[in-house]
N, C-alpha and C. Protein backbone atom coordinates (compact mmCIF):
# COMPACT_ATOMS: atom_id res chain seq x y z
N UNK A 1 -40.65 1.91 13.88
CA UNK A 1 -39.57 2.19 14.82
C UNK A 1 -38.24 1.58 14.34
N UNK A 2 -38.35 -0.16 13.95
CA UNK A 2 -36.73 -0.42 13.51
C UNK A 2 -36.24 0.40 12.20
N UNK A 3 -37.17 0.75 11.30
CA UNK A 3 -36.38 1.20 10.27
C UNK A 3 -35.62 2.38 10.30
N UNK A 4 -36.46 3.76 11.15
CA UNK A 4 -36.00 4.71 11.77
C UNK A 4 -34.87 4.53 12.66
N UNK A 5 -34.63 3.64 13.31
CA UNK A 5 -33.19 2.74 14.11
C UNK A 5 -32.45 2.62 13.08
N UNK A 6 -32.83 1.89 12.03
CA UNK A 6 -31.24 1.56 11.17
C UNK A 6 -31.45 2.17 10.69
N UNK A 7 -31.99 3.34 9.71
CA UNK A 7 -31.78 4.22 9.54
C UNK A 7 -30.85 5.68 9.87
N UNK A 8 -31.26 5.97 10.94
CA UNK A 8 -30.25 6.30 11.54
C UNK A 8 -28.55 6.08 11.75
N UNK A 9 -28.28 4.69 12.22
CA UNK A 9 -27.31 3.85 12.02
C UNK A 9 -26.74 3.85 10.81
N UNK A 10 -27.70 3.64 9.89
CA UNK A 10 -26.39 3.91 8.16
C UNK A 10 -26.20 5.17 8.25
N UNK A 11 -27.03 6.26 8.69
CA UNK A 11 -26.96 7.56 8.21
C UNK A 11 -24.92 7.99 9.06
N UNK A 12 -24.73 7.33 10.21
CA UNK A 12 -23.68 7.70 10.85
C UNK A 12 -22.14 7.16 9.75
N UNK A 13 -21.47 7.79 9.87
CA UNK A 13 -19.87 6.80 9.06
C UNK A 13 -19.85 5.38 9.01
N UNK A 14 -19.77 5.07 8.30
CA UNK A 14 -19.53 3.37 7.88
C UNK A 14 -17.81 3.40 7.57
N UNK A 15 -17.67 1.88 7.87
CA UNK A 15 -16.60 1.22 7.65
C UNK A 15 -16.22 1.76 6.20
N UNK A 16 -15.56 1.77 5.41
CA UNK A 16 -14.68 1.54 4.18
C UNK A 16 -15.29 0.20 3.50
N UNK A 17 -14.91 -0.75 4.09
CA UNK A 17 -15.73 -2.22 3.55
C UNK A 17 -16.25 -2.91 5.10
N UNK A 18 -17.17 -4.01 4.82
CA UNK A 18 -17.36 -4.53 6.04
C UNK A 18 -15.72 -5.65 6.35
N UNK A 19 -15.40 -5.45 7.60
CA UNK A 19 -14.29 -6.29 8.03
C UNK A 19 -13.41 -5.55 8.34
N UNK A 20 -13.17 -3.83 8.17
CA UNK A 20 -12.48 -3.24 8.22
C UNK A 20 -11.77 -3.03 9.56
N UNK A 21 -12.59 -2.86 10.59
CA UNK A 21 -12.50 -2.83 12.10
C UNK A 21 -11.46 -3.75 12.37
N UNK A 22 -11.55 -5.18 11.78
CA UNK A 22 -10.50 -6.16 12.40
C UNK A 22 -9.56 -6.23 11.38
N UNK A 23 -9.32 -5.30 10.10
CA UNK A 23 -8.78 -5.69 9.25
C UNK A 23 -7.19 -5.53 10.00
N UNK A 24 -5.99 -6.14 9.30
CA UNK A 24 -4.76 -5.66 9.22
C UNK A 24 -4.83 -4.40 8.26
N UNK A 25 -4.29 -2.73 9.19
CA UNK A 25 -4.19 -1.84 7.97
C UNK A 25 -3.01 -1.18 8.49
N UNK A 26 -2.77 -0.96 6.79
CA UNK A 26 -0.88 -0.15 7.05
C UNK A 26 -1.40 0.97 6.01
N UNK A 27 -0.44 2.17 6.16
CA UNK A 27 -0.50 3.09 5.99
C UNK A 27 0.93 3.90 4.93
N UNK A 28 1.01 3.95 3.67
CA UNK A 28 2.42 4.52 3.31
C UNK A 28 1.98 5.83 2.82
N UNK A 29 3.83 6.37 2.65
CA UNK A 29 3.44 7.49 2.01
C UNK A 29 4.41 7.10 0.65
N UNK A 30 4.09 8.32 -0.23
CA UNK A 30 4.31 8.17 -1.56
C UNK A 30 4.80 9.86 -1.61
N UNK A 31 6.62 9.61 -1.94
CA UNK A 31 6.99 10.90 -1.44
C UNK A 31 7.61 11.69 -2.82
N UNK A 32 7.15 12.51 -2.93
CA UNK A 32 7.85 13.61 -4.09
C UNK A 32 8.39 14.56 -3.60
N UNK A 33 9.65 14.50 -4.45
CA UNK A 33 10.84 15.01 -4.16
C UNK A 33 11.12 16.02 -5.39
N UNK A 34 11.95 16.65 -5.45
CA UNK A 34 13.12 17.73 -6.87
C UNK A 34 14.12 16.99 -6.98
N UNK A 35 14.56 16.67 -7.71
CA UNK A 35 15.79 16.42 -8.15
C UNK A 35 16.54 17.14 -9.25
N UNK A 36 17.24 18.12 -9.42
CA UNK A 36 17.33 19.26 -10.43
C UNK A 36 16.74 19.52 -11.16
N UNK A 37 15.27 20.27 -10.35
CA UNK A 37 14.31 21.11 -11.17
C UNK A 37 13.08 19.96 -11.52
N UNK A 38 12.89 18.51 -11.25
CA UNK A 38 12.19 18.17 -12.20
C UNK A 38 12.00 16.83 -10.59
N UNK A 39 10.57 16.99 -11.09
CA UNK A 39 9.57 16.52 -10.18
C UNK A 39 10.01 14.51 -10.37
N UNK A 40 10.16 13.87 -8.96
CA UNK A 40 10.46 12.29 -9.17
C UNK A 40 9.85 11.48 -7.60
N UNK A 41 9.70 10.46 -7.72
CA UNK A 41 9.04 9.65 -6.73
C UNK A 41 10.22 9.03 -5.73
N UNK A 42 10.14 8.59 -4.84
CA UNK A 42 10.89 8.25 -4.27
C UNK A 42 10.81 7.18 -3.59
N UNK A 43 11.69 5.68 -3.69
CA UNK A 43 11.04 4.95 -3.15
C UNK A 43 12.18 4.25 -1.96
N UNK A 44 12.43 3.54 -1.32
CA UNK A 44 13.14 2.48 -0.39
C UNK A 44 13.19 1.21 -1.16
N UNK A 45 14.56 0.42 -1.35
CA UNK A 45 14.79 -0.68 -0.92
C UNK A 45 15.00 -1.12 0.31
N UNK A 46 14.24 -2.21 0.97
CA UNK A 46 13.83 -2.68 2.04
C UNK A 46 15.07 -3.26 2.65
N UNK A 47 15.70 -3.26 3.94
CA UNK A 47 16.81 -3.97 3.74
C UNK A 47 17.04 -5.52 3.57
N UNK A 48 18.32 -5.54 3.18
CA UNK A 48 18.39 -7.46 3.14
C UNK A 48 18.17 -8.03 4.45
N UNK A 49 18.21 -7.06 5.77
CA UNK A 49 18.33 -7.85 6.95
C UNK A 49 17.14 -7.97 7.54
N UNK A 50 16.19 -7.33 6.67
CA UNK A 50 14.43 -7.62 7.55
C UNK A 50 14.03 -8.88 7.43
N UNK A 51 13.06 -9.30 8.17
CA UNK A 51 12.50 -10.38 8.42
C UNK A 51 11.53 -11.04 6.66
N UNK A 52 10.68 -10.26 6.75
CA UNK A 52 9.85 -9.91 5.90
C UNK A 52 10.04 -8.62 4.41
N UNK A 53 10.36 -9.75 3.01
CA UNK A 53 10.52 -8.85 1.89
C UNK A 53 11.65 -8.38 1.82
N UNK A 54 12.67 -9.08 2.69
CA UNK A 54 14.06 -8.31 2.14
C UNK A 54 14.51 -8.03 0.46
N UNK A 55 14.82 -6.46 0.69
CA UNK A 55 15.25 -6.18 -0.44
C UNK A 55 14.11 -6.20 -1.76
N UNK A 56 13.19 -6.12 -1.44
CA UNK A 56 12.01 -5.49 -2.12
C UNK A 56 11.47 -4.18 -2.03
N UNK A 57 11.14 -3.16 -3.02
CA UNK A 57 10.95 -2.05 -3.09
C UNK A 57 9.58 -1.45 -2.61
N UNK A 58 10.04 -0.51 -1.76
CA UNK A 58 8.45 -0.12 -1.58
C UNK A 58 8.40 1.50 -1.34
N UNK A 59 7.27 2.11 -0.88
CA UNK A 59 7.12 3.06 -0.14
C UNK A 59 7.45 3.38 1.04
N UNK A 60 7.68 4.32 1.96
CA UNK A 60 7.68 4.46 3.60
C UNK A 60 5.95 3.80 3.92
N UNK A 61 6.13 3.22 5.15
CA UNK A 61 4.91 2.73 5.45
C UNK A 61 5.02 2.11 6.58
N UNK A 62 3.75 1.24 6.68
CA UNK A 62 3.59 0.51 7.59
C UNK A 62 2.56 0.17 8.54
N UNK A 63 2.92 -0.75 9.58
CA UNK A 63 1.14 -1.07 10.01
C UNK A 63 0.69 0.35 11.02
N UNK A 64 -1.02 0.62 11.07
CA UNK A 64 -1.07 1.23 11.69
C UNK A 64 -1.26 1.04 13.08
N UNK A 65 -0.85 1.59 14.04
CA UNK A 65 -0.48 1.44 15.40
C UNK A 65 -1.80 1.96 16.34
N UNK A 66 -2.00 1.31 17.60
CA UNK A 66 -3.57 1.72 18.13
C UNK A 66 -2.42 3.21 18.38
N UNK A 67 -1.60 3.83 18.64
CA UNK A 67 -1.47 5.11 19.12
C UNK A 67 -2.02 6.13 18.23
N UNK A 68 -2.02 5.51 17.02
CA UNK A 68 -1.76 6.21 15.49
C UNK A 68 -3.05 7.14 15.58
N UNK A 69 -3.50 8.41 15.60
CA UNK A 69 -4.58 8.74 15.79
C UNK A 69 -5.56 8.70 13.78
N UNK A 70 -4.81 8.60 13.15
CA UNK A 70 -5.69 8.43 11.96
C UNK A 70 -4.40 7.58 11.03
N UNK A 71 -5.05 7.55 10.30
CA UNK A 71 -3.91 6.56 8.92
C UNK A 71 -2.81 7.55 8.41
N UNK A 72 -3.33 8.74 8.33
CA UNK A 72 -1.93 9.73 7.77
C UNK A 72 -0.92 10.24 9.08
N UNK A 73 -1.64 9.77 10.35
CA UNK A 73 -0.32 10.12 11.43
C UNK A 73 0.71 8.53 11.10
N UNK A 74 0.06 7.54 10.63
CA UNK A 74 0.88 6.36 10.99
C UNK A 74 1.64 6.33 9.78
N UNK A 75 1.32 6.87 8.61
CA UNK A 75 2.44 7.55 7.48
C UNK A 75 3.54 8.33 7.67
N UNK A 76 3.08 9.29 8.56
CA UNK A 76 4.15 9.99 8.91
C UNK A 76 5.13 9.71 9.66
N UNK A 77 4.61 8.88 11.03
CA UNK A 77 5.50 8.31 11.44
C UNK A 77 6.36 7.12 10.81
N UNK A 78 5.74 6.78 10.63
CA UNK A 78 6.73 5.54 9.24
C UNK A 78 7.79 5.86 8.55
N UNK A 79 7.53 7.31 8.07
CA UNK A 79 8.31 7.76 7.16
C UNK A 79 9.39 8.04 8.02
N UNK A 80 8.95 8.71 9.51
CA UNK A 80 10.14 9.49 10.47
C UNK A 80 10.80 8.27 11.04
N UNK A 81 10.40 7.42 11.21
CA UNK A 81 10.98 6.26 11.75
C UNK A 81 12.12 5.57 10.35
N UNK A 82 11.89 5.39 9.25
CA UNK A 82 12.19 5.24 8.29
C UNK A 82 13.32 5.94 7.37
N UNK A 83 12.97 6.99 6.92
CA UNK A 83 13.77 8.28 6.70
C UNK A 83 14.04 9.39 7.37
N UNK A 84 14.16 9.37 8.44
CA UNK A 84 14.54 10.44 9.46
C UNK A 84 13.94 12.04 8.71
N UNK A 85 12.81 11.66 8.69
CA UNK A 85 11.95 12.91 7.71
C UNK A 85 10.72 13.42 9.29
N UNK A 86 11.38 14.99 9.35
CA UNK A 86 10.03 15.58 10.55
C UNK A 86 9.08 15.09 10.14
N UNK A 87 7.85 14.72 10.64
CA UNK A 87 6.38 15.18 10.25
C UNK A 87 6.51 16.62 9.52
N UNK A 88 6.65 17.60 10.74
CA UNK A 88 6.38 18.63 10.53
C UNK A 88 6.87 19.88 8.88
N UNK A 89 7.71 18.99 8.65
CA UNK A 89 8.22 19.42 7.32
C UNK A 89 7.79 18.71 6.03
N UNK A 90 6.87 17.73 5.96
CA UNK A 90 5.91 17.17 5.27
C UNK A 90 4.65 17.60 4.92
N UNK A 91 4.55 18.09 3.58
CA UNK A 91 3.22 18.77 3.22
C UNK A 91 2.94 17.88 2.02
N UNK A 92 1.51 16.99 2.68
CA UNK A 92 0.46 15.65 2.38
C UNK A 92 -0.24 16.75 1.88
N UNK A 93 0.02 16.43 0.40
CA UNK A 93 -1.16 16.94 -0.55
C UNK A 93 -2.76 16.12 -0.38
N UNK A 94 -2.61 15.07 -0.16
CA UNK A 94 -3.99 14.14 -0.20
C UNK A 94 -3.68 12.76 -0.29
N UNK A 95 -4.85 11.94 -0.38
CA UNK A 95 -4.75 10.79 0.03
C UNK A 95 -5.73 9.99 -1.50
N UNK A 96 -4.95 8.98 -1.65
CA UNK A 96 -5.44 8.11 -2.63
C UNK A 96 -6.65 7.14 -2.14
N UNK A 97 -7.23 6.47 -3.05
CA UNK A 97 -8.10 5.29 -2.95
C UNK A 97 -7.40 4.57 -1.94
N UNK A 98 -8.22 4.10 -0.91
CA UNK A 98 -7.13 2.56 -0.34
C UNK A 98 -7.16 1.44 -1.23
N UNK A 99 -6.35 0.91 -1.36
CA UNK A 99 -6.15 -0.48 -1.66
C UNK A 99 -6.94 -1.52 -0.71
N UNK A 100 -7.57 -2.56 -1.35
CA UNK A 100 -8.39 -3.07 -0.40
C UNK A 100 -7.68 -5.10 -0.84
N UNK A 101 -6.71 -5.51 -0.24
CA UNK A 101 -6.25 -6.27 -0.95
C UNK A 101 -7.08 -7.78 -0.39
N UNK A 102 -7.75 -7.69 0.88
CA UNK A 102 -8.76 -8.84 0.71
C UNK A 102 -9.42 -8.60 2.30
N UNK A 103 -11.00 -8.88 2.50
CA UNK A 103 -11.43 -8.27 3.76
C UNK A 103 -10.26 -8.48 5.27
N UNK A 104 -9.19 -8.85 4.91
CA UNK A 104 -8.36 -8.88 6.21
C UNK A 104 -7.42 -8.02 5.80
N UNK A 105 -6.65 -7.29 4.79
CA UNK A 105 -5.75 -6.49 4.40
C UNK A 105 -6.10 -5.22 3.55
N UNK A 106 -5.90 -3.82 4.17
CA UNK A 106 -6.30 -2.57 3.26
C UNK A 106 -4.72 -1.87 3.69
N UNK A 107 -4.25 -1.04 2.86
CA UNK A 107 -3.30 0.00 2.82
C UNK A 107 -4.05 1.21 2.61
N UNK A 108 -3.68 2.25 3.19
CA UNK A 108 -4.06 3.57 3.02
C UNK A 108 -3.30 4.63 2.68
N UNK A 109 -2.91 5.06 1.01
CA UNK A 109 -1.85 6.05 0.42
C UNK A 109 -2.11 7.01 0.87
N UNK A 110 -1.32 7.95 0.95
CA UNK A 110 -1.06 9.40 1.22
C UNK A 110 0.30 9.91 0.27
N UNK A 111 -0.28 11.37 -0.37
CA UNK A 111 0.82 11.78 -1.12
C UNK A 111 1.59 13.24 -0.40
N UNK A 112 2.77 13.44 -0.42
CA UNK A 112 3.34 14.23 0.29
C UNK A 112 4.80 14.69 -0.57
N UNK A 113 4.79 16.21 0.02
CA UNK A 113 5.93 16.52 -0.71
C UNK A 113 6.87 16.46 -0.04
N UNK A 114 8.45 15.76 0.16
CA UNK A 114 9.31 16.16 0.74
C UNK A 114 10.71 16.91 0.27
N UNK A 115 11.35 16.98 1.52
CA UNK A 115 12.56 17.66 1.10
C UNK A 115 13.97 16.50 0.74
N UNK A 116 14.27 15.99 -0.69
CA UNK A 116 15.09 15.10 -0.65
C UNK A 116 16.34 15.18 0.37
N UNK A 117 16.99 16.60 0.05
CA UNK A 117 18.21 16.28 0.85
C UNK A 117 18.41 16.40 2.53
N UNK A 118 17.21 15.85 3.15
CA UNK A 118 17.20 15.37 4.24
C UNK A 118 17.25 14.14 4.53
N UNK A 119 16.62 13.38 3.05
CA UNK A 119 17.21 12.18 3.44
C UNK A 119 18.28 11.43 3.34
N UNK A 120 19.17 11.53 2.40
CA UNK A 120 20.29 10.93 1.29
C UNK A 120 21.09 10.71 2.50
N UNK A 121 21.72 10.86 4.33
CA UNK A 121 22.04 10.23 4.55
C UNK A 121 21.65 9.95 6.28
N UNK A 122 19.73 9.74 5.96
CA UNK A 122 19.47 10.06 7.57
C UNK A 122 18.63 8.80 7.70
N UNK A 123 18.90 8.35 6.85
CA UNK A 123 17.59 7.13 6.43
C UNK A 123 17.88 5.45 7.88
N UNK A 124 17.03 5.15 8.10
CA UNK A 124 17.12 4.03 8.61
C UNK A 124 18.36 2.48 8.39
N UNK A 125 19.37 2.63 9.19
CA UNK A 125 19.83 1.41 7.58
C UNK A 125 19.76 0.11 8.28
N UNK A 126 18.37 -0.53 9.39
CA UNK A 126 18.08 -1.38 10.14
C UNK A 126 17.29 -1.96 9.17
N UNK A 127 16.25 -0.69 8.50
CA UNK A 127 15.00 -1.14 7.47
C UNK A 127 15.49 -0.53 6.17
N UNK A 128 16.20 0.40 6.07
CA UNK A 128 16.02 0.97 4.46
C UNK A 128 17.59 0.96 3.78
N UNK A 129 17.57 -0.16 2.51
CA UNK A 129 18.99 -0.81 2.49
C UNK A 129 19.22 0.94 1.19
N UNK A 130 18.64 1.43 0.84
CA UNK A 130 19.20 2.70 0.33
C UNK A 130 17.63 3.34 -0.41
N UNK A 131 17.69 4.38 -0.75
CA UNK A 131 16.66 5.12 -1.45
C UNK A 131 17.14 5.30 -2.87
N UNK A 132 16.06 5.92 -3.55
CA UNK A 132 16.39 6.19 -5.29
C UNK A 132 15.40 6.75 -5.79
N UNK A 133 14.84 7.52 -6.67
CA UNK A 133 14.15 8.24 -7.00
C UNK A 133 13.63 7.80 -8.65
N UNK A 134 12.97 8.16 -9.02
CA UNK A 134 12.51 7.88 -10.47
C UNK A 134 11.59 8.89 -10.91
N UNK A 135 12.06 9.77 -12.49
CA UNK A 135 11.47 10.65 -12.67
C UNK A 135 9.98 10.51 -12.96
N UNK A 136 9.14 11.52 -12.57
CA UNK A 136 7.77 11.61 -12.66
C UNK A 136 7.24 11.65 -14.50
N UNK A 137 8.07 12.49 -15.16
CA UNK A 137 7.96 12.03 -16.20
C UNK A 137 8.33 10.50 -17.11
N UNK A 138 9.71 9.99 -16.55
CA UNK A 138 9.96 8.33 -17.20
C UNK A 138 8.41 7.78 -17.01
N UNK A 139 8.07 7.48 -15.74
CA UNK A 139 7.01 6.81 -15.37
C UNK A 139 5.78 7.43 -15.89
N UNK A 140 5.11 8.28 -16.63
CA UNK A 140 4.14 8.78 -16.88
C UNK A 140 4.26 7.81 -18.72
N UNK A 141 5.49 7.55 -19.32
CA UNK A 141 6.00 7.27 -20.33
C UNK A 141 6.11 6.18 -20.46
N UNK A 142 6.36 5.63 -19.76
CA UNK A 142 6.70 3.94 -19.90
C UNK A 142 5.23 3.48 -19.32
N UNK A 143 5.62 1.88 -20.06
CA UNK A 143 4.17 1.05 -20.20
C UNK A 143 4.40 -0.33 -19.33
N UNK A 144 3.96 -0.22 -17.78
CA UNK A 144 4.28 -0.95 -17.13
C UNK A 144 3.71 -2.66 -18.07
N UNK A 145 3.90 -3.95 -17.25
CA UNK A 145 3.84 -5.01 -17.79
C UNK A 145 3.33 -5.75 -16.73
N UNK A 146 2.18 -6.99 -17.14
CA UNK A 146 1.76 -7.47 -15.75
C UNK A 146 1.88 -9.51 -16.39
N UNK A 147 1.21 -9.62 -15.29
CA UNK A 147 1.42 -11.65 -15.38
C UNK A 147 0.25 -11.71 -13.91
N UNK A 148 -0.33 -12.50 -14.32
CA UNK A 148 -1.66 -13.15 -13.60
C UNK A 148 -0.85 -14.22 -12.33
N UNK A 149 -1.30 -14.06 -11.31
CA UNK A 149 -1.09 -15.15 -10.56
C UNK A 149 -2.39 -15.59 -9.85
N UNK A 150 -2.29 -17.21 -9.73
CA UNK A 150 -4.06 -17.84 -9.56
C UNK A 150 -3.80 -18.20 -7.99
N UNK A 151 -5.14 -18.16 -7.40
CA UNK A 151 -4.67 -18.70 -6.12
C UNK A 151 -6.80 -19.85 -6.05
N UNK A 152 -6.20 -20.96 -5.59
CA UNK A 152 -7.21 -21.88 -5.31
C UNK A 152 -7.74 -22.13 -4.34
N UNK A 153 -9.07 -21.99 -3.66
CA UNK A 153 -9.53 -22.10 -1.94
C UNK A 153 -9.32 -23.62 -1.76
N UNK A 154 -8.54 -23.55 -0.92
CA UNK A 154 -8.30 -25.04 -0.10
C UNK A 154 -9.05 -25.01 0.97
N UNK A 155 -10.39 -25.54 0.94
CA UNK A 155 -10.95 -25.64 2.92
C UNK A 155 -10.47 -26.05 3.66
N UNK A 156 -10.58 -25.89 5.10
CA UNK A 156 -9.79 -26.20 6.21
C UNK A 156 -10.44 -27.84 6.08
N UNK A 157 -9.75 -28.63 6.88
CA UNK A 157 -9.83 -30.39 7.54
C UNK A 157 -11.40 -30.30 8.11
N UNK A 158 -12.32 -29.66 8.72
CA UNK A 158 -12.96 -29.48 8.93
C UNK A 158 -14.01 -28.46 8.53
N UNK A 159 -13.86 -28.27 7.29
CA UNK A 159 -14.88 -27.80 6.84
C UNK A 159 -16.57 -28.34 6.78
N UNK A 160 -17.59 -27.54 7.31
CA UNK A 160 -18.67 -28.11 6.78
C UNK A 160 -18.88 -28.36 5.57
N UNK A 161 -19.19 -29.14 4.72
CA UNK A 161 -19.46 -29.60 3.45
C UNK A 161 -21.06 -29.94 4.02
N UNK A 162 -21.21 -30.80 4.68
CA UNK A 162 -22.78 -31.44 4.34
C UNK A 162 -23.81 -29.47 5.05
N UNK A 163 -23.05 -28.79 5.18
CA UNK A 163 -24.15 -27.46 5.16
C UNK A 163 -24.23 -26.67 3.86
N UNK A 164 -23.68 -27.17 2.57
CA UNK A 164 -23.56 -26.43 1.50
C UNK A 164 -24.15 -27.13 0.23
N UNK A 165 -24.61 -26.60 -0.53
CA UNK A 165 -24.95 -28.25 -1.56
C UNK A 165 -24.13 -27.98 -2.67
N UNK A 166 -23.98 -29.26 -2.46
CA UNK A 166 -22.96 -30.12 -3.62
C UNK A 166 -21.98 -30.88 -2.25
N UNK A 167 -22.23 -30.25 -1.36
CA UNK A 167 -21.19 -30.93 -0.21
C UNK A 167 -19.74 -30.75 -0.83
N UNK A 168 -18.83 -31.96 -0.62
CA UNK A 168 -17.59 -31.70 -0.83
C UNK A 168 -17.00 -31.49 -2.36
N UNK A 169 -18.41 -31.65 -3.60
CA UNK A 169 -18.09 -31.33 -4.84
C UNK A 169 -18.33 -30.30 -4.90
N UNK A 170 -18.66 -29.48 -4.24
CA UNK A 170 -18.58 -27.83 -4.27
C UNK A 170 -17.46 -27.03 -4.88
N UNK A 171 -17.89 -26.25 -6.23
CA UNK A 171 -16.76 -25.56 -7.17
C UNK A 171 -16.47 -24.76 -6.65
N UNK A 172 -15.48 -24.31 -5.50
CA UNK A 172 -14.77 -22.90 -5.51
C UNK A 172 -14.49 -22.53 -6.32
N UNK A 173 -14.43 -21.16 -6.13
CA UNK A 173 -14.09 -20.48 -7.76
C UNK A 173 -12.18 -19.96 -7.55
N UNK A 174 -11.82 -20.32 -8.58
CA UNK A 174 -10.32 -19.99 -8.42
C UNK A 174 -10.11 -18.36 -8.54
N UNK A 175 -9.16 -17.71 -8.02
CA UNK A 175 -9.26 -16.26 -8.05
C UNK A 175 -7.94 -15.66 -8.99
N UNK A 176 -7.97 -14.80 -9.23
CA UNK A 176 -6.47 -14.54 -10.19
C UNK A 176 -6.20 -13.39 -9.86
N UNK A 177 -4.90 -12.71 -9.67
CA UNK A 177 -4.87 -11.69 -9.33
C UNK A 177 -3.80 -10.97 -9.95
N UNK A 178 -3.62 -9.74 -10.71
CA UNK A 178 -2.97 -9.01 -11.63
C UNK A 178 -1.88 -8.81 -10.83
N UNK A 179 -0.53 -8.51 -11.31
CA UNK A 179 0.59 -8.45 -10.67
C UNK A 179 1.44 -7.08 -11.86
N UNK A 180 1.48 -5.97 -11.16
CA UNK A 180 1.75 -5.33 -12.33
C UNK A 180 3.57 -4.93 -12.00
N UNK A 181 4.20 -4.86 -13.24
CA UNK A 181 5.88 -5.15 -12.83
C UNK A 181 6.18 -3.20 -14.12
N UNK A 182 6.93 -2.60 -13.39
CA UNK A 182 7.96 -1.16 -13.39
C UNK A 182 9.34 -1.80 -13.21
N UNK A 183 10.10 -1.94 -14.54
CA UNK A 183 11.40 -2.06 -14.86
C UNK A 183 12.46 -0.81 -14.86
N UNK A 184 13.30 -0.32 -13.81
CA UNK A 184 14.15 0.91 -13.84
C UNK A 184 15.67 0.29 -13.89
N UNK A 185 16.49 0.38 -15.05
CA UNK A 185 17.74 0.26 -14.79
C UNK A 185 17.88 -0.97 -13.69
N UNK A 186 18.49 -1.14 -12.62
CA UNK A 186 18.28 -2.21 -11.46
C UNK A 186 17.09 -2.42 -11.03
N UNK A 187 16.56 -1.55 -10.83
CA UNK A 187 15.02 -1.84 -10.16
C UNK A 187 14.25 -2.46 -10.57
N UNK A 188 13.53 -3.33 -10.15
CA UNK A 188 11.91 -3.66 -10.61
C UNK A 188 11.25 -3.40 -9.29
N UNK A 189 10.08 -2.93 -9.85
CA UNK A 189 8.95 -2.30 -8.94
C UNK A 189 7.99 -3.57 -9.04
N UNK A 190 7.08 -4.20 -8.26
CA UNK A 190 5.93 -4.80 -8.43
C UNK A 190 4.84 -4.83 -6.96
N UNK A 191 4.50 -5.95 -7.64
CA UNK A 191 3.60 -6.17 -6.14
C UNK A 191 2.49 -4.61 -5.23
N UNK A 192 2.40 -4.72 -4.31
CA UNK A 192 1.42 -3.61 -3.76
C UNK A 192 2.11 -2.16 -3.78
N UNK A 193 3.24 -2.40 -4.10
CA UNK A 193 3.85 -0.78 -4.56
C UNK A 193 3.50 -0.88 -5.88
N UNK A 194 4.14 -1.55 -6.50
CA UNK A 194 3.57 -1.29 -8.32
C UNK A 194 1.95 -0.90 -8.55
N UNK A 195 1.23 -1.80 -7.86
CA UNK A 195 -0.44 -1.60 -8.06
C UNK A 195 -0.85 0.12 -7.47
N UNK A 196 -0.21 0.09 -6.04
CA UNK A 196 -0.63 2.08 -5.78
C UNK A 196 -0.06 2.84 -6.66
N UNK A 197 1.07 2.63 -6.93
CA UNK A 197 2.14 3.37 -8.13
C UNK A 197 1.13 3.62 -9.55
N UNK A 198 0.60 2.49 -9.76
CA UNK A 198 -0.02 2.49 -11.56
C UNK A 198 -1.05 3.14 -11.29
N UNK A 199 -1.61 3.21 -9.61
CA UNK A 199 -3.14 4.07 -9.76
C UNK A 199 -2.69 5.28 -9.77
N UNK A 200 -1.78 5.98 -9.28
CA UNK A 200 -1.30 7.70 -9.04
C UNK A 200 -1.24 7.74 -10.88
N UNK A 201 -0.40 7.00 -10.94
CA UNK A 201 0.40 7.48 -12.38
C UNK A 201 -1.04 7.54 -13.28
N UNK A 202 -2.02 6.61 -13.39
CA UNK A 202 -3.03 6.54 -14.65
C UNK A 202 -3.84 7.81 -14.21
N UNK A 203 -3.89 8.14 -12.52
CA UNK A 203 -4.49 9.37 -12.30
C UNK A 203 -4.04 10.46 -12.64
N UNK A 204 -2.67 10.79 -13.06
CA UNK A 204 -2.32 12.24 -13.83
C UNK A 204 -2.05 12.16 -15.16
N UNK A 205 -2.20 10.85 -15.46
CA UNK A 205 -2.65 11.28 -16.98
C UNK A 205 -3.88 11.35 -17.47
């Protein structure tokens, strides 16, 4: 009888990873545009006046909202909130791998075609200190560049130690995490835009 029970139970949709339910998840889009004749990405500088990441480059995005009925409505709205871009004039070719950046944080890409010259002067300028584009070919061409950053588990003041053995000589393991950097004229790209960015791009070549 129990195996036929969980059985069942896996057989239904599973999470993405376990933790997902309580995870923090945001949602961007990744927008292609024309720019005379020739296919380019499009991204936001964030403004200087946000709280969080001023003036760091990213995608339209953002967290997803309990209204949000799936991850690509909370893209869209992001974007409309963002770049004064309809939904309805947005045609989402598909959706990338999520990014799974640690069981409390996942992003969920979506790729979409838009119409540039709706945005050039409809854009947010609370959140989006200006837009810019970068050709689909530069970036297929150029050889992004990365640098390791380490991060060390510090236990809380109260950690159990005497439930683990070795107790408080217990080796956490240090973690490292790739940081990949896109140099444009002014721009540098990095961080969780650079990492979705390098997965699209290694995917069409």
């Amino acid at each position: 009888m129990f195996p036929n029970n969980l059985k069942n139970k896996l057989a239904q949709k599973q999470p993405l990873f376990i933790g997902e339910d309580t995870a923090f998840r945001f949602a961007v889009l990744i927008p292609l545009v024309q720019v005379e004749g020739q296919w380019h990405i499009l991204f936001e500088v964030r403004s200087f006046a946000m709280r969080n990441q001023p003036g760091d480059i990213s995608f339209p995005g953002g967290r997803i909202d309990k209204s949000d009925p799936t991850p690509m409505d909370a893209a869209l709205r992001e974007t409309y909130e963002e770049l004064g871009i309809d939904p309805k004039t947005v045609n989402v070719i598909g959706q990338l791998s999520a990014y799974v950046a640690s069981s409390s944080f996942v992003v969920y890409p979506f790729v979409a075609t838009i119409d540039y010259s709706q945005i050039k002067q409809s854009y947010n300028i609370e959140e989006v200190e200006e837009v810019f584009t970068i050709p689909i070919q530069w970036l297929l061409d150029y050889e992004p560049y990365m640098h390791k950053v380490s991060f060390d588990a510090i236990p809380s003041d109260d950690f159990p130690f005497d439930k683990i053995m070795n107790g408080s000589n217990y080796q956490f393991r240090t973690r490292a995490m790739e940081e990949w950097f896109y140099d444009y004229g002014k721009y540098t790209i990095w961080g969780l835009t650079a990492r979705i960015l390098k997965h699209l791009i290694e995917m069409l070549k």
